[in-house]
C-alpha atoms as a PDB file:
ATOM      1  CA  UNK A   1       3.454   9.626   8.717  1.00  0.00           C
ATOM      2  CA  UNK A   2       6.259  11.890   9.745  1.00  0.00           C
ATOM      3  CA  UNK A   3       8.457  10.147   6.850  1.00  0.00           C
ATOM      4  CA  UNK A   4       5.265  10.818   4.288  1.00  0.00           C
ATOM      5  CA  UNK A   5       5.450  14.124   4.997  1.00  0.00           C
ATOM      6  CA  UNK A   6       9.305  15.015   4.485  1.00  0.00           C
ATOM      7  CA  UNK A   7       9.182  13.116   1.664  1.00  0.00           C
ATOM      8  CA  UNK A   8       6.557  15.471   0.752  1.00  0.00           C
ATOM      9  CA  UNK A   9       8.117  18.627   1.569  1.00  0.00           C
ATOM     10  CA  UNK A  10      11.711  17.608  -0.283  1.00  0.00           C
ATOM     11  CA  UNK A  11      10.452  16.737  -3.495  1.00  0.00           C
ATOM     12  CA  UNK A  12       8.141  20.098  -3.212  1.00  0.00           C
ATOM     13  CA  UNK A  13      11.223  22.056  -3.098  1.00  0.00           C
ATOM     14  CA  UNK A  14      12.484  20.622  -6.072  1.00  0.00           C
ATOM     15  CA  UNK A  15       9.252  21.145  -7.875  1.00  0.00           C
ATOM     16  CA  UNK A  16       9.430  24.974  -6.939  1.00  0.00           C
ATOM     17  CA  UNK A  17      13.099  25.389  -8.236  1.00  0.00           C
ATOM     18  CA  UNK A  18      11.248  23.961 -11.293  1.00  0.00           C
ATOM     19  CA  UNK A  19       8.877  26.851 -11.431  1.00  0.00           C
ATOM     20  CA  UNK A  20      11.423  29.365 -10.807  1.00  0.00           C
ATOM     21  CA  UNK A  21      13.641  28.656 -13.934  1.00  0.00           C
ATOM     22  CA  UNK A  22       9.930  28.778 -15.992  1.00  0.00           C
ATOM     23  CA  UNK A  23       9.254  32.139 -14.045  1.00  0.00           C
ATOM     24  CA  UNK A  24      13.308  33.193 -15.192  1.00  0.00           C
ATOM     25  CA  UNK A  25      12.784  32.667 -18.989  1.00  0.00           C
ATOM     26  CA  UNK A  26       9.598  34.034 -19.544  1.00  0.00           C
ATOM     27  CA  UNK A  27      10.763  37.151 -18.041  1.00  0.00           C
ATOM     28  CA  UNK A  28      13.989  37.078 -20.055  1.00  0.00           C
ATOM     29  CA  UNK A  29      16.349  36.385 -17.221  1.00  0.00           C
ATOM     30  CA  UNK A  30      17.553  33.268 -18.762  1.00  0.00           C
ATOM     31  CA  UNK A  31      17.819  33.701 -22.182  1.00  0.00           C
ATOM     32  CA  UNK A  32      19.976  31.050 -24.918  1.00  0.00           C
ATOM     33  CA  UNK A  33      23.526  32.170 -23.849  1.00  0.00           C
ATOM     34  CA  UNK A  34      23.059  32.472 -20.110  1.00  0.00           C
ATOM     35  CA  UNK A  35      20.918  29.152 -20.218  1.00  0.00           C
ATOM     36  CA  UNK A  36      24.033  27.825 -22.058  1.00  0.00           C
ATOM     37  CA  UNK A  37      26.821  29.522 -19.830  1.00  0.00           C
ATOM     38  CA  UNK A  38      24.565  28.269 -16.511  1.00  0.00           C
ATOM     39  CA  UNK A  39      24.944  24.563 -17.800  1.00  0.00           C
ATOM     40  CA  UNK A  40      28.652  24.773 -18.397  1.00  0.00           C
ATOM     41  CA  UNK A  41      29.432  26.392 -14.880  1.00  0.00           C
ATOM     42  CA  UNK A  42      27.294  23.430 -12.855  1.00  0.00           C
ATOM     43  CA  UNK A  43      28.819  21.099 -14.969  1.00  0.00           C
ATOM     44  CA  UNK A  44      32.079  22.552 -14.727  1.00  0.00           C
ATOM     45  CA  UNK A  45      32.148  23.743 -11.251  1.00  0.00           C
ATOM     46  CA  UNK A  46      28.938  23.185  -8.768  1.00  0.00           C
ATOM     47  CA  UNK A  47      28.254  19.350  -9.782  1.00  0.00           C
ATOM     48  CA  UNK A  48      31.968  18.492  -8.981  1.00  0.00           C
ATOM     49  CA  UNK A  49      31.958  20.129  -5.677  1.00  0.00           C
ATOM     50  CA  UNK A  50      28.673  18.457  -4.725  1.00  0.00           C
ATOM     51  CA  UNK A  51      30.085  15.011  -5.670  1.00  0.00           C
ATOM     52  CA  UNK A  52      33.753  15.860  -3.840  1.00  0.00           C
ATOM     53  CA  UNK A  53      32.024  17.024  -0.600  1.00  0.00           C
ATOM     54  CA  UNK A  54      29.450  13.909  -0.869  1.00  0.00           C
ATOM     55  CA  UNK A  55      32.547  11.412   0.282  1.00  0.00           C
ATOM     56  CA  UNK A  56      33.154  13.409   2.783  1.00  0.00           C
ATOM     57  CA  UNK A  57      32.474  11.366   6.056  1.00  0.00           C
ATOM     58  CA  UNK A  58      34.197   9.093   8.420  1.00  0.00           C
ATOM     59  CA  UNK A  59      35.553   5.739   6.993  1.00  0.00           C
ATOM     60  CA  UNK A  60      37.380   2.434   9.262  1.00  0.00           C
ATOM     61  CA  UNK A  61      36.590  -0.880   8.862  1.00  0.00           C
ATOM     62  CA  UNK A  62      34.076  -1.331  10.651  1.00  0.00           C
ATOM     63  CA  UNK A  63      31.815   1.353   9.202  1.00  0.00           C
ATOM     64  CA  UNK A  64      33.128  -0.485   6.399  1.00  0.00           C
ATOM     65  CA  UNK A  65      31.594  -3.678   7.294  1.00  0.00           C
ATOM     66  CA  UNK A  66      28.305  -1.663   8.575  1.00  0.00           C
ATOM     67  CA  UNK A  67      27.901  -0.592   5.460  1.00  0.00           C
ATOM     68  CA  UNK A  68      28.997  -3.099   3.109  1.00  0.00           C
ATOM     69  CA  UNK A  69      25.530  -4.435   2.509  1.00  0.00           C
ATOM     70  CA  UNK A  70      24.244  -1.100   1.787  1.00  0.00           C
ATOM     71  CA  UNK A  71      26.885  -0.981  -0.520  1.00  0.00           C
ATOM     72  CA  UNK A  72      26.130  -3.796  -2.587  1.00  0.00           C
ATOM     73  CA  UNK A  73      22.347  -3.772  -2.895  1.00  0.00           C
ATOM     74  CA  UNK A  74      23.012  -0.489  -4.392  1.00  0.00           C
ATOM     75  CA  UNK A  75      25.759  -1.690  -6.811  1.00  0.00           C
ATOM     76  CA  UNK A  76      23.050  -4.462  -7.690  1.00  0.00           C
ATOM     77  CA  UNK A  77      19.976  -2.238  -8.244  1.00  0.00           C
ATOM     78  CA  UNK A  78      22.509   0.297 -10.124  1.00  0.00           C
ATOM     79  CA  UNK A  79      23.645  -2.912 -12.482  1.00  0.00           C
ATOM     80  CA  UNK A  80      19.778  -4.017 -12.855  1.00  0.00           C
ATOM     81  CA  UNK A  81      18.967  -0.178 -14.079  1.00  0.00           C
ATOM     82  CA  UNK A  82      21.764   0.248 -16.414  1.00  0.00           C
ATOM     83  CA  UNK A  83      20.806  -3.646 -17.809  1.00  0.00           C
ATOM     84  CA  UNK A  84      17.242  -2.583 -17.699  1.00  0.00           C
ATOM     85  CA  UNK A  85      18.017   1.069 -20.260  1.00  0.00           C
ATOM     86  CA  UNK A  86      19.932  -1.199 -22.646  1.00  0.00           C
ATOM     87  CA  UNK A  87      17.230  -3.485 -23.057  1.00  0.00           C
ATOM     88  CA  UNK A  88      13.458  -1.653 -22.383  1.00  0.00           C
ATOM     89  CA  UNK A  89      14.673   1.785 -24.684  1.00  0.00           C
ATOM     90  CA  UNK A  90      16.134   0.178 -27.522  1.00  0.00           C
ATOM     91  CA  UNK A  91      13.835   0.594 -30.170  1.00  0.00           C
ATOM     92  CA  UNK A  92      13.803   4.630 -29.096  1.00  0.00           C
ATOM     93  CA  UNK A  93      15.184   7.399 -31.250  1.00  0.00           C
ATOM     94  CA  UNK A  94      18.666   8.222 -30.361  1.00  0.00           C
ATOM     95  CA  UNK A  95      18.034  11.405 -28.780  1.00  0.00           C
ATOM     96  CA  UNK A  96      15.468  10.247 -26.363  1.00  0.00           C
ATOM     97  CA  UNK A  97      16.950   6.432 -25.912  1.00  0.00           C
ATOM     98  CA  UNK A  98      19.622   8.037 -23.751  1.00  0.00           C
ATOM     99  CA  UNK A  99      17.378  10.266 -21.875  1.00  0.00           C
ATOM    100  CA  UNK A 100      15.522   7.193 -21.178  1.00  0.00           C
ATOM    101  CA  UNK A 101      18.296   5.233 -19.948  1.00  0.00           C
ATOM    102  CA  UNK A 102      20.137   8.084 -18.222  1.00  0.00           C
ATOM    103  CA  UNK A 103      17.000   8.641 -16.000  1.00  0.00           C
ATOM    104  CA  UNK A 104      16.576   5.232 -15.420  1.00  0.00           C
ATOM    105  CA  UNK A 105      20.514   5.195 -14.147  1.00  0.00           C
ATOM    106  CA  UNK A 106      20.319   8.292 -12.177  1.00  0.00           C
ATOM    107  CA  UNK A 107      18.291   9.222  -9.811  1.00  0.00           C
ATOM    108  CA  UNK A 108      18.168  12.592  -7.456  1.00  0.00           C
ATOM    109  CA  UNK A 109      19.073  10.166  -4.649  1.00  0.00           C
ATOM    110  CA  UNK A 110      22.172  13.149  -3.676  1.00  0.00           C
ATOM    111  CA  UNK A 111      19.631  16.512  -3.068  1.00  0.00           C
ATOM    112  CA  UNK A 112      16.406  14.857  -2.456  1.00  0.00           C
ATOM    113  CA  UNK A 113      17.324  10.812  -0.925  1.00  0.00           C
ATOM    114  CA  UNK A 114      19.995  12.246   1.650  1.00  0.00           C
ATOM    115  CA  UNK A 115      17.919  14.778   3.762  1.00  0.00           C
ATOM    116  CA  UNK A 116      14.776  12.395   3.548  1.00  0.00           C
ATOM    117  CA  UNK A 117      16.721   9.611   5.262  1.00  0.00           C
ATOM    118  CA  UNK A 118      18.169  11.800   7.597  1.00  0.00           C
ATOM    119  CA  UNK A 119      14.967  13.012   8.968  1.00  0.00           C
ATOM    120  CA  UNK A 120      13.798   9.590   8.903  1.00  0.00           C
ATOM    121  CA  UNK A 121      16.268   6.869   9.868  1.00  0.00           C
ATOM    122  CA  UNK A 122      18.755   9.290  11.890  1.00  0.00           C
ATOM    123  CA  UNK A 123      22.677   9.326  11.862  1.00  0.00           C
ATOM    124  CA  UNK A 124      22.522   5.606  11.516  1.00  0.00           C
ATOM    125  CA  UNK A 125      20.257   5.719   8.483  1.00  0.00           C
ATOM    126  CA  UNK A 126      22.585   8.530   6.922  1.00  0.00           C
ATOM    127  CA  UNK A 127      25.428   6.491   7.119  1.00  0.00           C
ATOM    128  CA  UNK A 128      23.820   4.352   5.029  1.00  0.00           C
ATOM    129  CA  UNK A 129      22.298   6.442   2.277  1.00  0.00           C
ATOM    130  CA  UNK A 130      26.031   7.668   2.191  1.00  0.00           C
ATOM    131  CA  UNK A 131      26.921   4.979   0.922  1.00  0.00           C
ATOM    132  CA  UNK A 132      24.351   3.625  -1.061  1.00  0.00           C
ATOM    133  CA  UNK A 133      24.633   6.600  -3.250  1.00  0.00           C
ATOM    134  CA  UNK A 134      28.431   6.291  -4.273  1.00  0.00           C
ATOM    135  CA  UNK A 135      27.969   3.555  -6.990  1.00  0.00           C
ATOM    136  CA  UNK A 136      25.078   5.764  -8.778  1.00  0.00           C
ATOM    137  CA  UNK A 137      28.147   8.680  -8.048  1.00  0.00           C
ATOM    138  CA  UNK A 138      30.160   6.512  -9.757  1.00  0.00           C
ATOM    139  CA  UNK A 139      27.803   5.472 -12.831  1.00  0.00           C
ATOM    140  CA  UNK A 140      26.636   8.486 -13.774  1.00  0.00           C
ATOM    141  CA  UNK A 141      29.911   9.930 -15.096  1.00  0.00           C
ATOM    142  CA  UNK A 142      31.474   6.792 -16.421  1.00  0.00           C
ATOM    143  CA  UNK A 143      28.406   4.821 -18.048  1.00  0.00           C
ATOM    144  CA  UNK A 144      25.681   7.541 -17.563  1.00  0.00           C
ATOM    145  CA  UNK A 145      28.070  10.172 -19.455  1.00  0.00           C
ATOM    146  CA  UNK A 146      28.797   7.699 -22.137  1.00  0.00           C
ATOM    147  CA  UNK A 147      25.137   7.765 -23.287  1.00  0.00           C
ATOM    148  CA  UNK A 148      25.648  11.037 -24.559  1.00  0.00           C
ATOM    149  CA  UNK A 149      28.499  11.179 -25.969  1.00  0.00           C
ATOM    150  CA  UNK A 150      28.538   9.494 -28.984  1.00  0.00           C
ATOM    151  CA  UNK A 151      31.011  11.400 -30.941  1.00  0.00           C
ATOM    152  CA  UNK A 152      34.512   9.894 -31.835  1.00  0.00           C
ATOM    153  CA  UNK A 153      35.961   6.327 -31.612  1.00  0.00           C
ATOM    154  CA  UNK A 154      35.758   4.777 -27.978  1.00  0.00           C
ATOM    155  CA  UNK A 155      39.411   5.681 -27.177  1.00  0.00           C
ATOM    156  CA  UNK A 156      38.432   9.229 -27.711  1.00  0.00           C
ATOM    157  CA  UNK A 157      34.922   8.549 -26.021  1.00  0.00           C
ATOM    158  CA  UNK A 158      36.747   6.853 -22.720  1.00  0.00           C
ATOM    159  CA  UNK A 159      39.126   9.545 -22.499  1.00  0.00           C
ATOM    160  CA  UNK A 160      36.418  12.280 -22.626  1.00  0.00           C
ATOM    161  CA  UNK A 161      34.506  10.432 -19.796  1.00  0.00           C
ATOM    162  CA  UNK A 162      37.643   9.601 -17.663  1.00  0.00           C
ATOM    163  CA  UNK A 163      39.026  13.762 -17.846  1.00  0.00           C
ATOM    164  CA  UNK A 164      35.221  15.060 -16.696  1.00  0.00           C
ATOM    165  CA  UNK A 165      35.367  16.648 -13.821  1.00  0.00           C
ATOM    166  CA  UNK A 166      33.158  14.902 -11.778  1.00  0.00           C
ATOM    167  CA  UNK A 167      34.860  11.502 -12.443  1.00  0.00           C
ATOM    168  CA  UNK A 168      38.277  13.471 -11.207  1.00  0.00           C
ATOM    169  CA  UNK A 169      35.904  14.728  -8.263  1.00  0.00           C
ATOM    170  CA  UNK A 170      34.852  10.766  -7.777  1.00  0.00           C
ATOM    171  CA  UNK A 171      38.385   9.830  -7.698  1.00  0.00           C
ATOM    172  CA  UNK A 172      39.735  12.754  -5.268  1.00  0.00           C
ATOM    173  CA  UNK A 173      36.954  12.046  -3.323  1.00  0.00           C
ATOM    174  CA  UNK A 174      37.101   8.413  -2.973  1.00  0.00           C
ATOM    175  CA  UNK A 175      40.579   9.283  -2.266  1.00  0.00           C
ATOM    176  CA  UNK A 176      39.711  11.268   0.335  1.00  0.00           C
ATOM    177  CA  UNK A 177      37.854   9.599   2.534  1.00  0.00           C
ATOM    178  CA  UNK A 178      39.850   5.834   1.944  1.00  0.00           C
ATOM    179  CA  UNK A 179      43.094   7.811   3.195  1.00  0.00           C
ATOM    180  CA  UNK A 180      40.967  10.465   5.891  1.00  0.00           C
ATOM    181  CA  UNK A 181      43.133  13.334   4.084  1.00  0.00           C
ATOM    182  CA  UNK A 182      42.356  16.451   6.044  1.00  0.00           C
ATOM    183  CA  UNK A 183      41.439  19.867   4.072  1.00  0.00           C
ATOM    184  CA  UNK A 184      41.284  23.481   5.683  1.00  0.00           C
ATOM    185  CA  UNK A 185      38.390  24.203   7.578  1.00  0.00           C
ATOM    186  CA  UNK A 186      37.611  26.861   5.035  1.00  0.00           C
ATOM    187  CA  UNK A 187      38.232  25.157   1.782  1.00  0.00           C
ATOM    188  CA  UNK A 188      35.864  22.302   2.991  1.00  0.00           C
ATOM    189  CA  UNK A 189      33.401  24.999   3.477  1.00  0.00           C
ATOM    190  CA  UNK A 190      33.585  27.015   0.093  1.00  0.00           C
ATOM    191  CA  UNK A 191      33.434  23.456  -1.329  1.00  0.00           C
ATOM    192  CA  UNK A 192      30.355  22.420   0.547  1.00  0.00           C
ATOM    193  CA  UNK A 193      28.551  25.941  -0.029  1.00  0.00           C
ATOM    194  CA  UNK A 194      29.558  25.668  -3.915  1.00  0.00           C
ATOM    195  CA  UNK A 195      28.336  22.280  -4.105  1.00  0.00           C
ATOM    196  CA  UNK A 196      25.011  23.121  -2.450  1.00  0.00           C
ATOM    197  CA  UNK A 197      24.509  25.627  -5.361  1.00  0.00           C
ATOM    198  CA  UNK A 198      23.760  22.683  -7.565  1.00  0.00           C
ATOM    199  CA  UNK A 199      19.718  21.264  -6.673  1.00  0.00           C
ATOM    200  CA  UNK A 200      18.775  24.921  -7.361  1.00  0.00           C
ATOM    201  CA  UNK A 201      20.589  25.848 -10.589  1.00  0.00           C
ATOM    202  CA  UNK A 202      20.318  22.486 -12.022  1.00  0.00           C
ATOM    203  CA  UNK A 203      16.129  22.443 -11.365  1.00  0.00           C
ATOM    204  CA  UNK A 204      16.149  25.615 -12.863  1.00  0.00           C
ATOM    205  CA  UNK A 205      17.793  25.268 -15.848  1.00  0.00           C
ATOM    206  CA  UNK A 206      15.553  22.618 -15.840  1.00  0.00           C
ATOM    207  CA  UNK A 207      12.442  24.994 -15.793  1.00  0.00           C
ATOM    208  CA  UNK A 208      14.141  27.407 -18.363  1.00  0.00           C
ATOM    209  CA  UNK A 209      13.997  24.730 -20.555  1.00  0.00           C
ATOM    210  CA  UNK A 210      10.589  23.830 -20.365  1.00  0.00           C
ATOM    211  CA  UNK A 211       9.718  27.406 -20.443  1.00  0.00           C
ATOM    212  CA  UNK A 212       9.947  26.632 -24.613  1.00  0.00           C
ATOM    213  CA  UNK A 213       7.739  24.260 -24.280  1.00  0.00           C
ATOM    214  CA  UNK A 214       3.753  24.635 -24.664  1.00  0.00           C
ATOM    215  CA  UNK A 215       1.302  23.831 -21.876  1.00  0.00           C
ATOM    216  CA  UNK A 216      -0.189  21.313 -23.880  1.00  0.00           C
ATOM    217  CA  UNK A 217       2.746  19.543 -24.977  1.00  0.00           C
ATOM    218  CA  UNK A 218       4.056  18.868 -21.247  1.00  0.00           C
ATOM    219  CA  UNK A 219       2.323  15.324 -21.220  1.00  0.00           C
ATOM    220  CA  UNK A 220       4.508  13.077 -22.677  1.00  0.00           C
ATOM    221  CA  UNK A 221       3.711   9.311 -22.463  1.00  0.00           C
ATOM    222  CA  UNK A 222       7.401   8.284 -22.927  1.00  0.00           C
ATOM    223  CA  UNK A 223       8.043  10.045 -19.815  1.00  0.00           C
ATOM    224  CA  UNK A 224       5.070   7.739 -17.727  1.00  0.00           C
ATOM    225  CA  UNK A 225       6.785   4.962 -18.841  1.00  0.00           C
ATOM    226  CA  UNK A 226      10.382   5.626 -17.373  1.00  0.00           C
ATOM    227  CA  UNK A 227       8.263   7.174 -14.329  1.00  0.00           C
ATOM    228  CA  UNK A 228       7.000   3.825 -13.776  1.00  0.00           C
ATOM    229  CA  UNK A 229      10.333   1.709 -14.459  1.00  0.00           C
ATOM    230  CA  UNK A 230      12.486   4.237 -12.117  1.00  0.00           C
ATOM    231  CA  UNK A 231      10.067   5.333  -9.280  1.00  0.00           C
ATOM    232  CA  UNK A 232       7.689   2.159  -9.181  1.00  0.00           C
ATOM    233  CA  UNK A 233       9.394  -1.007 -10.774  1.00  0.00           C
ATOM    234  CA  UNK A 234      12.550  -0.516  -9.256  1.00  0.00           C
ATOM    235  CA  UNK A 235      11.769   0.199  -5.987  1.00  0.00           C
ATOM    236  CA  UNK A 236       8.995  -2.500  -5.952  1.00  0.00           C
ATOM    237  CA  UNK A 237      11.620  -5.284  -7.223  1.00  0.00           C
ATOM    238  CA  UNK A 238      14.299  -3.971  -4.372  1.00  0.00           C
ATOM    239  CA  UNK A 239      11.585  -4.499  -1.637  1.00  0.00           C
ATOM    240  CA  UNK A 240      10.661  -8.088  -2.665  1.00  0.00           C
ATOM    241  CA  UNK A 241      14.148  -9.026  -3.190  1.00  0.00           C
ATOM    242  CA  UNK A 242      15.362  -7.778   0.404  1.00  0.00           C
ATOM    243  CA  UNK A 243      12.307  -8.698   2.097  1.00  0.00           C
ATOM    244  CA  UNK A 244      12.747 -12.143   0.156  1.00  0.00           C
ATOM    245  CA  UNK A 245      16.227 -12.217   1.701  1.00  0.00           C
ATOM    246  CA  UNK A 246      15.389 -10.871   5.276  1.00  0.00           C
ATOM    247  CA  UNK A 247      17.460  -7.803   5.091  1.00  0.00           C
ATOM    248  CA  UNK A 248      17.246  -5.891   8.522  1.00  0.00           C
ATOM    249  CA  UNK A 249      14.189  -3.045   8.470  1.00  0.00           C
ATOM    250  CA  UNK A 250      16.522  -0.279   8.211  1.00  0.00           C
ATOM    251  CA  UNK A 251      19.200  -1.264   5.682  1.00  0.00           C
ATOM    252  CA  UNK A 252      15.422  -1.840   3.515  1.00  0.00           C
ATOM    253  CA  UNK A 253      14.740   1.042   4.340  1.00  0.00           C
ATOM    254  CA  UNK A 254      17.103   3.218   2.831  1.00  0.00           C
ATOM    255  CA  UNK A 255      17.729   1.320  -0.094  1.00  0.00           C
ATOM    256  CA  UNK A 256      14.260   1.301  -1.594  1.00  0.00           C
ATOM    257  CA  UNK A 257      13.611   5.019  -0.510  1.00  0.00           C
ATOM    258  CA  UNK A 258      16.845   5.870  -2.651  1.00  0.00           C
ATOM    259  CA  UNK A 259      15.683   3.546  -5.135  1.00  0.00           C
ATOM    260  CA  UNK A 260      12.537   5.220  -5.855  1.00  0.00           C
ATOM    261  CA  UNK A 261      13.667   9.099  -5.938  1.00  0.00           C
ATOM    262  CA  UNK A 262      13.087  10.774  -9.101  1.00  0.00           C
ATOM    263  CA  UNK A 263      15.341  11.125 -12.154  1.00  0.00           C
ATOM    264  CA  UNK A 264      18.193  13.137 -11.929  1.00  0.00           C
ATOM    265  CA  UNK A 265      18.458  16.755 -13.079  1.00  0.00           C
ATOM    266  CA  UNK A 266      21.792  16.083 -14.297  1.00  0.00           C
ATOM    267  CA  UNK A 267      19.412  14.228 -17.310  1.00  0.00           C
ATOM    268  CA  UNK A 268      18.109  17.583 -18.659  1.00  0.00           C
ATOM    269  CA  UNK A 269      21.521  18.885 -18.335  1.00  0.00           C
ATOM    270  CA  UNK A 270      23.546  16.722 -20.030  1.00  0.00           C
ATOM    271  CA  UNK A 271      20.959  16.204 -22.859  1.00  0.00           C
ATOM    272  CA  UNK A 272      21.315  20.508 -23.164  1.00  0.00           C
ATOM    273  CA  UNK A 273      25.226  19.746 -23.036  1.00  0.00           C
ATOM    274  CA  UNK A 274      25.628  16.808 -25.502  1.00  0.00           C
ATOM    275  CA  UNK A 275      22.379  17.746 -28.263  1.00  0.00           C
ATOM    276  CA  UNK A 276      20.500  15.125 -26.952  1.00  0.00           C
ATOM    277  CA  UNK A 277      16.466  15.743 -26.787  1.00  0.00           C
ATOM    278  CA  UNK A 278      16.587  18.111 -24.318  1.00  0.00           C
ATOM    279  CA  UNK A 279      12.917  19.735 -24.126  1.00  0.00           C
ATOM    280  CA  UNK A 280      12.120  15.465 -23.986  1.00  0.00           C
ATOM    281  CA  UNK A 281      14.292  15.409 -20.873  1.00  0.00           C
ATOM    282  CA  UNK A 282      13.186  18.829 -19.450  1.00  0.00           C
ATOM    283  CA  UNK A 283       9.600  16.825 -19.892  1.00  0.00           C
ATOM    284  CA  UNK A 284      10.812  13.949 -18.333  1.00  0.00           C
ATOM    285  CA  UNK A 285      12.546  15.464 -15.074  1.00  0.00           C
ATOM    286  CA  UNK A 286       9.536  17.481 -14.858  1.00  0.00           C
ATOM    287  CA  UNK A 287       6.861  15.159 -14.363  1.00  0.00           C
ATOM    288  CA  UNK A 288       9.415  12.650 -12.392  1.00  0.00           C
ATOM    289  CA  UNK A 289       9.607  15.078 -10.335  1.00  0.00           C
ATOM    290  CA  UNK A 290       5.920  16.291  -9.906  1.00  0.00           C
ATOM    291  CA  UNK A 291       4.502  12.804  -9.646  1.00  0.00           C
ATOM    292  CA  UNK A 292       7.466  11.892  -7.224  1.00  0.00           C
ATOM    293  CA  UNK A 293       5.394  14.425  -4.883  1.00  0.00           C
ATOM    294  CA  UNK A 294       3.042  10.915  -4.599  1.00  0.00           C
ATOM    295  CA  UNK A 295       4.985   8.133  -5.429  1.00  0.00           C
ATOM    296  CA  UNK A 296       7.730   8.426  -2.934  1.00  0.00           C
ATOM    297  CA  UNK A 297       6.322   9.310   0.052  1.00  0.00           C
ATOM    298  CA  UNK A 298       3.933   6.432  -0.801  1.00  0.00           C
ATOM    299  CA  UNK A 299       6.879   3.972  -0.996  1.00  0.00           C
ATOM    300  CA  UNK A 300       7.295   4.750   2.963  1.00  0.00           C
ATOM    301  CA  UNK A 301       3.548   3.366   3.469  1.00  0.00           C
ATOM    302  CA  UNK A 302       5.299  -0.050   1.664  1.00  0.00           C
ATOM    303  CA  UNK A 303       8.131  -0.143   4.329  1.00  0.00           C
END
């Protein structure tokens, strides 16, 4: 029950950062420009930080070996959601087809997964979840990014992906905690505080988008489907397959709790960013997000 309940509380938060960014626009706080501006500077700035300062943690080989299984069940779920985009969204417009599939990549494992497990499975548990996340770190500004950007051969297309910033944060940070390079105490904070910056901005913007959009139109069936592929599905087919192959209670744990967070914000975001549909995606993180309030904390009832 105490694992319900944080569950509870984390993807509440979210939900009010949501509201806030509605609360912004209609009072004219975010209008187009700063709305625009807001996405270039966590995209730019916050979102790399948060990725460099997510590798930071201790690393030998035998926290290696610890968490080599977490490692690849989360490789293997992120291979079975990128398959599973390519092949459920297909027959989508373009604009939405790579909302779909982007959310079905990405989840909010980072902001809303980490503390959740924490509180939950302890330092051991954390570990974990540490790892488990770096392959959807890893994915979601190589092939995730790639969804969007459509423009230009694939040389062009590659090189656009392999120069964003938070691929060059992935690297430094992989980097980083391979070779245990050491920063200044107070570089390691400003990075950490920047990075921390991005769960609220990003859920707003998120809200200041769907501030456009009328009450009535937030339902969107599209968006049930993709809840039920990344928050139900997913999770559900992780559980059978580890329980199938008598994976230890904890390492089961962890992986299907990150497997069923919500979609990532980074999906309105980028869709803003890229001209993708991005009142679709606003839609779409919205209700992943409100109905995550149930589904996820219910997933801990499973375990």
């Amino acid at each position: 029950m105490d694992t319900f309940i944080k569950m509870a509380q984390t993807q509440s938060v979210l939900f009010l950062y949501i509201l806030l960014g509605i609360a912004c626009r209609k009072r004219g706080l975010f209008d187009d420009h700063t709305r625009g501006k807001l996405t270039d500077f966590t995209l730019m700035v916050t979102l790399p930080c948060m990725v460099f300062d997510s590798f930071h943690m201790p690393f030998d080989l035998a926290a290696l070996y610890r968490g080599g299984l977490a490692l690849a069940i989360a490789f293997v779920m992120a291979g079975v959601a990128l398959a599973a985009g390519k092949v459920l969204y297909r027959r989508m417009p373009p604009g939405e087809r790579c909302v779909m599939q982007y959310g079905t990549l990405v989840t909010n494992s980072g902001f809303a997964g980490l503390p959740v497990v924490a509180g939950a499975y302890g330092e051991e548990g954390l570990f974990l979840a540490s790892l488990f996340v770096i392959p959807t770190r890893i994915l979601m500004w190589s092939a995730g990014i790639s969804l969007f950007e459509q423009e230009g051969d694939r040389w062009q297309r590659a090189k656009k992906v392999l120069l964003n910033p938070s691929i060059i944060a992935v690297a430094l940070g992989l980097a980083r905690m391979v070779l245990q390079l050491p920063l200044p105490a107070f570089v390691d904070t400003a990075i950490g505080h920047v990075g921390d910056c991005t769960s609220p901005i990003a859920m707003a913007l998120v809200g200041a988008i769907l501030a456009d959009v009328e009450v009535r139109d937030v339902a969107e069936p599209k968006a049930g489907y993709l809840i039920l592929v990344r928050q139900l599905a997913l999770p559900a087919l992780c559980l059978a397959g580890l329980k199938l192959l008598g994976v230890d209670p904890l390492t089961t744990g962890v992986s299907v709790a990150l497997t069923g967070m919500p979609i990532g914000s980074t999906t309105a975001i980028l869709a803003q960013k890229y001209g993708a549909d991005a009142r679709f995606a606003s839609k779409c993180v919205f209700l992943s997000t409100l109905s995550s309030l149930v589904t996820v904390p219910l997933l801990t009832l499973l375990l």
